[in-house]
C-alpha atoms as a PDB file:
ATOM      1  CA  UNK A   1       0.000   0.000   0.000  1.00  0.00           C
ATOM      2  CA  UNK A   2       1.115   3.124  -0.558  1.00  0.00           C
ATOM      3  CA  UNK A   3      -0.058   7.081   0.075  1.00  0.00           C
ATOM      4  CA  UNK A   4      -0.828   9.599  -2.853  1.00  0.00           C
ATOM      5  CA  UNK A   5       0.008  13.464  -2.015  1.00  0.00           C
ATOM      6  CA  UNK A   6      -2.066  15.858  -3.833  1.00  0.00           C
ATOM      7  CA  UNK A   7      -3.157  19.524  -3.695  1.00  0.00           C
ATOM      8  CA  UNK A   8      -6.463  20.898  -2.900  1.00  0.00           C
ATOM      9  CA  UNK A   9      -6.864  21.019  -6.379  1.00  0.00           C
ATOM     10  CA  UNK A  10      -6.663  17.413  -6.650  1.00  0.00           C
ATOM     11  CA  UNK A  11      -2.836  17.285  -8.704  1.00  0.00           C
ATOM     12  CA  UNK A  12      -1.053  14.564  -7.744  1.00  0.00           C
ATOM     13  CA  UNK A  13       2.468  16.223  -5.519  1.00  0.00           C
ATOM     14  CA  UNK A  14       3.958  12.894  -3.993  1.00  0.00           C
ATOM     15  CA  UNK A  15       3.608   9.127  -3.729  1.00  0.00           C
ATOM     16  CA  UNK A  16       5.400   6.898  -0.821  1.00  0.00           C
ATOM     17  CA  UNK A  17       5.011   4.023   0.868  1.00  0.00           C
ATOM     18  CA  UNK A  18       4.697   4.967   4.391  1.00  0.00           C
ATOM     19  CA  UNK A  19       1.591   5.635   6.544  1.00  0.00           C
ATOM     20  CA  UNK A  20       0.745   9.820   6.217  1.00  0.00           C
ATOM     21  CA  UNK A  21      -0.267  11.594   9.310  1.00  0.00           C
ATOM     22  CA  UNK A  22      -2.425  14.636   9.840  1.00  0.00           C
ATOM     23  CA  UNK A  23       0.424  18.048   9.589  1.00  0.00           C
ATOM     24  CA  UNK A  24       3.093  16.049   8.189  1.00  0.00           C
ATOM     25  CA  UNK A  25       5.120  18.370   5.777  1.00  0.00           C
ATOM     26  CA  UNK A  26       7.183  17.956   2.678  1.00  0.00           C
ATOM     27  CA  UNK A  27       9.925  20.204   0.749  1.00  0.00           C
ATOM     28  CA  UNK A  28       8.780  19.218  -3.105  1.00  0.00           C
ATOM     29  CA  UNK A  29      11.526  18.708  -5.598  1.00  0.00           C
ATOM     30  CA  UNK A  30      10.643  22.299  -6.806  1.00  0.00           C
ATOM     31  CA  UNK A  31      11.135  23.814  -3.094  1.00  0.00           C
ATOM     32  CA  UNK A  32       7.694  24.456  -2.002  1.00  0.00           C
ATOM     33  CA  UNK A  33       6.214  23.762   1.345  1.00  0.00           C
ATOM     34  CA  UNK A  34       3.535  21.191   2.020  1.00  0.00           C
ATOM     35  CA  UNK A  35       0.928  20.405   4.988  1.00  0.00           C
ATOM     36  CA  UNK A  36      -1.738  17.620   4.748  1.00  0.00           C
ATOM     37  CA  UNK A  37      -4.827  18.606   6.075  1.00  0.00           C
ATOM     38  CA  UNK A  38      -7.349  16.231   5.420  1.00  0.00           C
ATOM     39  CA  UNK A  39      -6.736  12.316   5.388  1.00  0.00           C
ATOM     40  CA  UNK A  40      -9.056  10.404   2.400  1.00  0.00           C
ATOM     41  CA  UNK A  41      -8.069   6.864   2.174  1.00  0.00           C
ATOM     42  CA  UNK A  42      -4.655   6.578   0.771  1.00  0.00           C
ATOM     43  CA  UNK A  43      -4.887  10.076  -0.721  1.00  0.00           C
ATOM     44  CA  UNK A  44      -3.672  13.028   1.390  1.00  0.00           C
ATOM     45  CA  UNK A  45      -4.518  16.424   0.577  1.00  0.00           C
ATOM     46  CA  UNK A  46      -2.057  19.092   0.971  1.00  0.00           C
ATOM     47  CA  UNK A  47      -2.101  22.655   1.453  1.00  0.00           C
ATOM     48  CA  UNK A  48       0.859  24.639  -0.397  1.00  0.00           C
ATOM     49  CA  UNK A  49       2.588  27.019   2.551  1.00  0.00           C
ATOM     50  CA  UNK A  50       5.932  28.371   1.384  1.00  0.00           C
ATOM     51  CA  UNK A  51       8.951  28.230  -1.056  1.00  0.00           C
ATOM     52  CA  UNK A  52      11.708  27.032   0.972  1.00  0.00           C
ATOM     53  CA  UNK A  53      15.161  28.789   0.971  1.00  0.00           C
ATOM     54  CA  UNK A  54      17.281  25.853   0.199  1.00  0.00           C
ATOM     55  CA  UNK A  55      20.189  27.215  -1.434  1.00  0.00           C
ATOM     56  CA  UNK A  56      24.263  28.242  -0.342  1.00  0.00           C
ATOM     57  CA  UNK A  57      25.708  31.426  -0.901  1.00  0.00           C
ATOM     58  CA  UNK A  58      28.125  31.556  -4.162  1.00  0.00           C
ATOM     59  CA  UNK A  59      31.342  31.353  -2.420  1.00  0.00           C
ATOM     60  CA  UNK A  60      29.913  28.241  -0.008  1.00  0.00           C
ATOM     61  CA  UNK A  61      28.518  26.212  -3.485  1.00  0.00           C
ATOM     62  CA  UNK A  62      32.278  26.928  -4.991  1.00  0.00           C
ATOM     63  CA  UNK A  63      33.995  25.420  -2.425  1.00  0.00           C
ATOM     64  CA  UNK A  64      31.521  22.603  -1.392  1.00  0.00           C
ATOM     65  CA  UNK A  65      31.460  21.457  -5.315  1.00  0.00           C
ATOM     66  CA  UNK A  66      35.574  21.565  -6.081  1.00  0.00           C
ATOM     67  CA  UNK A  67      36.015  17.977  -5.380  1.00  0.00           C
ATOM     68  CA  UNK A  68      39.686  19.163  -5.584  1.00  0.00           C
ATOM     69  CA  UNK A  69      39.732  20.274  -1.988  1.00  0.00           C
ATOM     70  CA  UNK A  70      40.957  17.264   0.644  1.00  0.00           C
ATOM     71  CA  UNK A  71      38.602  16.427   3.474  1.00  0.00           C
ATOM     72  CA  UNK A  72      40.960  14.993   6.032  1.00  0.00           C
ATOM     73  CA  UNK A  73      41.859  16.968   8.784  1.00  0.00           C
ATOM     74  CA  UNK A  74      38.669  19.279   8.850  1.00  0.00           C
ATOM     75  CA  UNK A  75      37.357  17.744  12.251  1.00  0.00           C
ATOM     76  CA  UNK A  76      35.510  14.203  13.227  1.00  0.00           C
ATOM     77  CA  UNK A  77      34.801  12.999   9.046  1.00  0.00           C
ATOM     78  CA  UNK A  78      33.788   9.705  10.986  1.00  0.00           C
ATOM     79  CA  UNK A  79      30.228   8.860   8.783  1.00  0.00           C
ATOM     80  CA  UNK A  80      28.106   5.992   9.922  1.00  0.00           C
ATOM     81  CA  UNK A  81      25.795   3.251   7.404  1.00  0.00           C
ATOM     82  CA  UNK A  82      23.221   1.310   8.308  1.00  0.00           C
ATOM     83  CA  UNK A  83      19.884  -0.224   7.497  1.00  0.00           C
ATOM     84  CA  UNK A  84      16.497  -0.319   9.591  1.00  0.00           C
ATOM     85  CA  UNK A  85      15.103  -2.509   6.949  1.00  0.00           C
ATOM     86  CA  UNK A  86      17.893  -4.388   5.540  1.00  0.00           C
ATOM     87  CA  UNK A  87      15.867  -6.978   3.760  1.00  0.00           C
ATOM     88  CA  UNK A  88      14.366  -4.052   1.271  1.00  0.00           C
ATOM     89  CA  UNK A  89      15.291  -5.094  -2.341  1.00  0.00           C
ATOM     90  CA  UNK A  90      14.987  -4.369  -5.987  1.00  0.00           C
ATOM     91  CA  UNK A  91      12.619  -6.679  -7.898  1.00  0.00           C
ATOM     92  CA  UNK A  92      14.105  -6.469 -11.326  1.00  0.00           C
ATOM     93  CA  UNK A  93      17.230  -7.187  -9.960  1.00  0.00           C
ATOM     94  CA  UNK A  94      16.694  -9.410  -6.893  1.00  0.00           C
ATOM     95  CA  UNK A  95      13.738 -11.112  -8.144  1.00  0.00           C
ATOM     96  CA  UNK A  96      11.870 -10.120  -5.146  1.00  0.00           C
ATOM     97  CA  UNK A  97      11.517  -7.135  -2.927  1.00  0.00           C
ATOM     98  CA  UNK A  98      12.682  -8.201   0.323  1.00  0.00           C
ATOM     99  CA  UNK A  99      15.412 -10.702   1.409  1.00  0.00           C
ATOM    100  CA  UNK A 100      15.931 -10.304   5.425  1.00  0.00           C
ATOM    101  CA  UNK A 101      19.091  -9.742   6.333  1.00  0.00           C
ATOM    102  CA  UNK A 102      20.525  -9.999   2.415  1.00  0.00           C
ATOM    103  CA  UNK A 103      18.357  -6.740   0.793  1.00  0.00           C
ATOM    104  CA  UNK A 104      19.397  -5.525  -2.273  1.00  0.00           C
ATOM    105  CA  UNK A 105      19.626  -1.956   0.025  1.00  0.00           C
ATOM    106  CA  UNK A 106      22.962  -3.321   1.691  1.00  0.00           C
ATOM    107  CA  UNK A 107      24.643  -3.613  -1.478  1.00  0.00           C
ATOM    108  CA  UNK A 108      23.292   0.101  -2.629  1.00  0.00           C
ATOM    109  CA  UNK A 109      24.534   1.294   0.831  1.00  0.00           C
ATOM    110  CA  UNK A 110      28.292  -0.648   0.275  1.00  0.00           C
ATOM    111  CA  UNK A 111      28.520   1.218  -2.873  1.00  0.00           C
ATOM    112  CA  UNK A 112      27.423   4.435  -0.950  1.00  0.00           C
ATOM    113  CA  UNK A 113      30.312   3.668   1.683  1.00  0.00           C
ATOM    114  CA  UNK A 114      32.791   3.061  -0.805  1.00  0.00           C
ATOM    115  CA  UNK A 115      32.180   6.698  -2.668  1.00  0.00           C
ATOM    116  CA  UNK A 116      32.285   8.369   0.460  1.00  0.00           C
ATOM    117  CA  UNK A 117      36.000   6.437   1.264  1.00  0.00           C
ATOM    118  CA  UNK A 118      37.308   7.653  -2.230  1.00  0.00           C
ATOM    119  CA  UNK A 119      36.216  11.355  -0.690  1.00  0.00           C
ATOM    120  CA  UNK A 120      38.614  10.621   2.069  1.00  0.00           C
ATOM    121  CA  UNK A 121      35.970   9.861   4.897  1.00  0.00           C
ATOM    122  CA  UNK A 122      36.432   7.386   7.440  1.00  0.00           C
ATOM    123  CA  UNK A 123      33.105   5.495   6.721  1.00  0.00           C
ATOM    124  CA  UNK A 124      31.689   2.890   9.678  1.00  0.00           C
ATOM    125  CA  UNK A 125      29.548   0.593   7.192  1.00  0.00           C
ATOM    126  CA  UNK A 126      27.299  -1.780   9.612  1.00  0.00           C
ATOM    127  CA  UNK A 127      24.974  -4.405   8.439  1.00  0.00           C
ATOM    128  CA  UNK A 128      23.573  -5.636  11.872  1.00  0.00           C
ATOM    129  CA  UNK A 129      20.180  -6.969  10.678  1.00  0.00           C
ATOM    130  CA  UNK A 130      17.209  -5.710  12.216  1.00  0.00           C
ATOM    131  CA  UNK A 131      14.595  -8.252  10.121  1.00  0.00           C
ATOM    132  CA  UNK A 132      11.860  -8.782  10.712  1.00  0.00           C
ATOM    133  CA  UNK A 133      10.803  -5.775   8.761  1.00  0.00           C
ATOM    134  CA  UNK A 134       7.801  -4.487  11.257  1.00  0.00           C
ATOM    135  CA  UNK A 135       6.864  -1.495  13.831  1.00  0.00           C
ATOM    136  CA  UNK A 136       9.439  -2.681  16.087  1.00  0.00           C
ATOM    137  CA  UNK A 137      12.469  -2.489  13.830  1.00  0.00           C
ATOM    138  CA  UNK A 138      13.239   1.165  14.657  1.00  0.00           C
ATOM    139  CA  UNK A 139      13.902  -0.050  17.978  1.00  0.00           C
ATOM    140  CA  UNK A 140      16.020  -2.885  17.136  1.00  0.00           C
ATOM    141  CA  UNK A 141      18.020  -0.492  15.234  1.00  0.00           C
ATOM    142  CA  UNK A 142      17.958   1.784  17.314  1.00  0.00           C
ATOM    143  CA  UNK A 143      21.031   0.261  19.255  1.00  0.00           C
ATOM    144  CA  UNK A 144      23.092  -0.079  15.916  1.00  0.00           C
ATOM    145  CA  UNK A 145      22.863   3.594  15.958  1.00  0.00           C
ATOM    146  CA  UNK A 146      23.629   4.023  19.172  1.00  0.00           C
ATOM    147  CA  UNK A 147      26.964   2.064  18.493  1.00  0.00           C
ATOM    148  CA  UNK A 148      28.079   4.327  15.990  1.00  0.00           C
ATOM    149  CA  UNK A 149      27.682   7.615  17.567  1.00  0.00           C
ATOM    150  CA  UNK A 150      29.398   5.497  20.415  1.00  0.00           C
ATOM    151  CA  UNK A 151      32.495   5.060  17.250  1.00  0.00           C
ATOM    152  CA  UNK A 152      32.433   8.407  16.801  1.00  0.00           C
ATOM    153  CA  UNK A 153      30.453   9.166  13.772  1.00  0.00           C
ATOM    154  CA  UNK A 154      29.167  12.898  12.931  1.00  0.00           C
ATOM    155  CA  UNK A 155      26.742  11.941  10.618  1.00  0.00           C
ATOM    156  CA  UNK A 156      24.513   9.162  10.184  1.00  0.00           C
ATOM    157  CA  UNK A 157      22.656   7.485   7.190  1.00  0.00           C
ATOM    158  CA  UNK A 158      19.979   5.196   7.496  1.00  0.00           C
ATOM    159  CA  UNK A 159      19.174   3.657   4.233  1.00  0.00           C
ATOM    160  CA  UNK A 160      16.368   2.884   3.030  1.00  0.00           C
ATOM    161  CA  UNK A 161      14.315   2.300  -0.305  1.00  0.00           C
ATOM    162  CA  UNK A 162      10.460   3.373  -0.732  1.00  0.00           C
ATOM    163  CA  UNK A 163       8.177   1.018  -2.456  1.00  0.00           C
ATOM    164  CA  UNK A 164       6.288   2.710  -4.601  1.00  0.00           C
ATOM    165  CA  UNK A 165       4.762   0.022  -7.734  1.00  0.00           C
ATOM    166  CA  UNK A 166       5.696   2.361 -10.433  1.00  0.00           C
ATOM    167  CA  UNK A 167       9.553   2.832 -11.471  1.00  0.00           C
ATOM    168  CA  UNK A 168       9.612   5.448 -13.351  1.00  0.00           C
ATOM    169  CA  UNK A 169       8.091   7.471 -10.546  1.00  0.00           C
ATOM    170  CA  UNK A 170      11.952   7.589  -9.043  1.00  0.00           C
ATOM    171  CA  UNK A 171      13.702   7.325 -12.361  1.00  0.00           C
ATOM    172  CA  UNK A 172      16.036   9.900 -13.315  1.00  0.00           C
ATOM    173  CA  UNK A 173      18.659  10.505 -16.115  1.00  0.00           C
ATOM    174  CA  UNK A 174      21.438  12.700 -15.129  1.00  0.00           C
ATOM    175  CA  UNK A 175      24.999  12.836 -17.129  1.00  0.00           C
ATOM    176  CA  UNK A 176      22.795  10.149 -19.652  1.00  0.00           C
ATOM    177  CA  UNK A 177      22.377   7.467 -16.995  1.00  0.00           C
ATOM    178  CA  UNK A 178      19.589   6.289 -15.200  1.00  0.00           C
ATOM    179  CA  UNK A 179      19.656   6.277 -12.083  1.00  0.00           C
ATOM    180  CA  UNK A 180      17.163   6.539  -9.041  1.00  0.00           C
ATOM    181  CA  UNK A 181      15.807   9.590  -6.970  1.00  0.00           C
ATOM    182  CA  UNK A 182      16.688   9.874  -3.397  1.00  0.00           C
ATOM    183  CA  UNK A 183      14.239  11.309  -1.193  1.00  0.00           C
ATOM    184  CA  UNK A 184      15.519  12.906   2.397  1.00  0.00           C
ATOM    185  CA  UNK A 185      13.243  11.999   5.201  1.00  0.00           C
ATOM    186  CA  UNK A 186      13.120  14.142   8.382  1.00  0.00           C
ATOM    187  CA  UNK A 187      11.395  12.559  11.876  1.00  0.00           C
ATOM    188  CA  UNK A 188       9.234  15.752  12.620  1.00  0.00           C
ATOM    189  CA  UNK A 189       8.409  14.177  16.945  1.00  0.00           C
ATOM    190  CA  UNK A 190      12.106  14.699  18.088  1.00  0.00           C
ATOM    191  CA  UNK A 191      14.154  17.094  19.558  1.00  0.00           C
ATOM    192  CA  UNK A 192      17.201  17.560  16.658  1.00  0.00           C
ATOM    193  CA  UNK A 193      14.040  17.684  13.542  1.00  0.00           C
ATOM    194  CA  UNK A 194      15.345  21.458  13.127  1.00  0.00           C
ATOM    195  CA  UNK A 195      19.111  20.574  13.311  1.00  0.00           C
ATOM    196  CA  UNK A 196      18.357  17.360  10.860  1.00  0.00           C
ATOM    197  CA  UNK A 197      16.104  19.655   8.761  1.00  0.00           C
ATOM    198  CA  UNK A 198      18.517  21.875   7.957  1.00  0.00           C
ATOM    199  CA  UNK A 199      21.030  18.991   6.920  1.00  0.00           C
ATOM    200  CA  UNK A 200      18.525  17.536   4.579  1.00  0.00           C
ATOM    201  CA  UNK A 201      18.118  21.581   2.924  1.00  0.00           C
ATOM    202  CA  UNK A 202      22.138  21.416   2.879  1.00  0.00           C
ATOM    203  CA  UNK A 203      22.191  18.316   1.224  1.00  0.00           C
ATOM    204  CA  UNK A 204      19.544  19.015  -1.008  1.00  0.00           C
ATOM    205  CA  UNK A 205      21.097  22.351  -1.738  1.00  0.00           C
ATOM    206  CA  UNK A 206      24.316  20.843  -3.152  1.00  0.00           C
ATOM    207  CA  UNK A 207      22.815  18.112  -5.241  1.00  0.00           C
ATOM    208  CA  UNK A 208      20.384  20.634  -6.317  1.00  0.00           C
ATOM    209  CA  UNK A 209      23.225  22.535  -7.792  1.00  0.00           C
ATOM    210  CA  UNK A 210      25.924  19.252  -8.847  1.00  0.00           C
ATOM    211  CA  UNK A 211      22.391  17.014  -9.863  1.00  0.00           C
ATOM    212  CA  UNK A 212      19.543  19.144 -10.545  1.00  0.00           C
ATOM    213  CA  UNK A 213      16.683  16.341 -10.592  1.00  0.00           C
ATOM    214  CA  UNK A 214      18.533  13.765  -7.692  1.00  0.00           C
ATOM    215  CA  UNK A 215      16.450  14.448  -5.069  1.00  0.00           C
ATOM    216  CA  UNK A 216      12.961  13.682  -4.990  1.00  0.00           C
ATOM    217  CA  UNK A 217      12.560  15.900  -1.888  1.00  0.00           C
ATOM    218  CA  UNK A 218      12.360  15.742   1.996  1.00  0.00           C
ATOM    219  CA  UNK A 219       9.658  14.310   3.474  1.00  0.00           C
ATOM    220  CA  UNK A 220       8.900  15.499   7.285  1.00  0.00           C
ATOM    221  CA  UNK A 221       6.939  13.062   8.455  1.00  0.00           C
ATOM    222  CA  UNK A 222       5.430  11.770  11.866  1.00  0.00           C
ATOM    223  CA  UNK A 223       7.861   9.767  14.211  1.00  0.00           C
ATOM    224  CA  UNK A 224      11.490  10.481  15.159  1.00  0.00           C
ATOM    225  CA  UNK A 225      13.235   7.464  13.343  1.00  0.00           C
ATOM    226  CA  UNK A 226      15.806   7.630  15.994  1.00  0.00           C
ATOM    227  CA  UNK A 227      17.437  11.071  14.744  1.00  0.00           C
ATOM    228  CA  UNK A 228      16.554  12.455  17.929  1.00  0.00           C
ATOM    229  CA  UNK A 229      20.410  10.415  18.959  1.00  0.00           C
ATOM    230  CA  UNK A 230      21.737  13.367  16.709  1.00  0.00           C
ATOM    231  CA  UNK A 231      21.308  16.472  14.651  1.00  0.00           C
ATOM    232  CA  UNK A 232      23.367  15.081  11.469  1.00  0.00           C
ATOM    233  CA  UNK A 233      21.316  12.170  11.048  1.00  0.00           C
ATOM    234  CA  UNK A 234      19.520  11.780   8.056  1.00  0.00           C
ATOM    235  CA  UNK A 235      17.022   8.379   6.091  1.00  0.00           C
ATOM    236  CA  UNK A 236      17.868   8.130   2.750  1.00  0.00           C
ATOM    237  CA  UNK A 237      15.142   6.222   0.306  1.00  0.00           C
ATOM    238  CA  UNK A 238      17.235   5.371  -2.757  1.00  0.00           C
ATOM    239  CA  UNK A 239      14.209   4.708  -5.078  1.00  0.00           C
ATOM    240  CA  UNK A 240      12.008   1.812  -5.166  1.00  0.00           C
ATOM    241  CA  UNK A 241      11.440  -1.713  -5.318  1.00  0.00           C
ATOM    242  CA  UNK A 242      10.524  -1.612  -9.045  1.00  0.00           C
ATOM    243  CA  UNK A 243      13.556   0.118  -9.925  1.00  0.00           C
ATOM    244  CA  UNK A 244      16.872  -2.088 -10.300  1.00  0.00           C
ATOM    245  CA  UNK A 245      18.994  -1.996  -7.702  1.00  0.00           C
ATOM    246  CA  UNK A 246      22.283  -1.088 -10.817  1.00  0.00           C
ATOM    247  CA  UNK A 247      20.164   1.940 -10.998  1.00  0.00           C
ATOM    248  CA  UNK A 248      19.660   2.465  -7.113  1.00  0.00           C
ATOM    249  CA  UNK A 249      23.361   2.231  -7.282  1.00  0.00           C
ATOM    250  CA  UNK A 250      24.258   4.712  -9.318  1.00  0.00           C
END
């Protein structure tokens, strides 16, 4: 099952596969500022609120894009991996969408971990399982995360993919390849949503500017999904289950 966003006017905004709550908020591809209002089903209508400053100054895009510049040495670069729901997995290439404890997701997230080594980050990849994939899997996970703020990591990833039926609903080209959307997702019931909020803008932001198209947006939905443990925390959903996970990858 899965939850259509729309406007009052009835146009279609968003799609996900998560349960939508009453004053959840999203940050569209485009910038602007959602609230659902009403509930209808599996159809949640929004009201439009703002365009959201999500940008750098000149001089702060310059620097953050000259892949040029070394990383090491500019405080803790410690970033931490893991995966609530490792058994999420890519049908077209997997064959099925969820192997517990083997997901397709783990091998998105290795690739992930690898990119972010070549950038000169010292990357904590951990692929504790947390099957079965239900309500109390947050919880199990919970501890994982725990562990690697307890390593020392400044930032932490949780990743994820959405499950949405139709592919091309996440599909992107960008530098002629096809790859997958990400979409940022923000708990909105903890104490650091501001602090992660504005990490998911910076984020978005950057890609915005390097891969106009990448993100799919930031969802700021109901729960905390543990990123009240720290304000650099951040879920990742790297397309969906009827996208290939070569895509996912890329």
């Amino acid at each position: 099952e899965y939850t259509i966003l729309v406007d009052e006017q009835g146009q279609v905004l968003d799609m996900m596969a998560r349960r939508v709550y009453l004053n959840d908020e999203f940050i569209a591809a485009d910038n602007w500022r959602y609230r659902v209002i009403r509930i209808e089903g599996n159809r949640a209508i929004c009201h439009k609120l703002k365009l959201e400053q999500v940008s750098f100054s000149e001089a702060e895009l310059t620097a953050l894009a000259d892949t040029e510049i070394p990383v090491q040495g500019r405080g803790n670069q410690t970033i931490g991996l893991y995966y609530t729901h490792d058994g999420e997995s890519y049908v077209p290439t997997e064959g099925t969408e969820n192997i517990p404890g083997k997901g397709g997701i783990l091998r998105v997230g290795s690739v992930f971990a690898e990119k972010l080594r070549n950038l000169g980050l010292n990357i904590i990849d951990d692929k504790t399982s947390h099957a079965p994939h239900d309500d109390a899997a947050y919880r199990r996970s919970r501890r994982t995360a725990i562990s690697l703020i307890k390593q020392g990591a400044a930032a932490i990833f949780d990743v994820h993919r959405d499950g949405v039926p139709d592919p091309d609903f996440y599909r992107q080209v960008i530098n002629n390849q096809k790859v997958t959307k990400v979409r940022l997702v923000v708990g909105r019931q903890n104490q650091n949503m501001n602090s992660n909020l504005d990490y998911a803008k910076r984020i978005k932001a950057v890609a915005d500017q390097r891969y106009p198209g990448l993100i799919q947006g930031i969802f700021i939905g109901s729960g905390s999904f543990n990123q009240d443990l720290s304000p650099r925390y951040m879920l990742l959903e790297v397309g969906t289950h009827t996208n290939s996970r070569e895509e996912a990858e890329r």
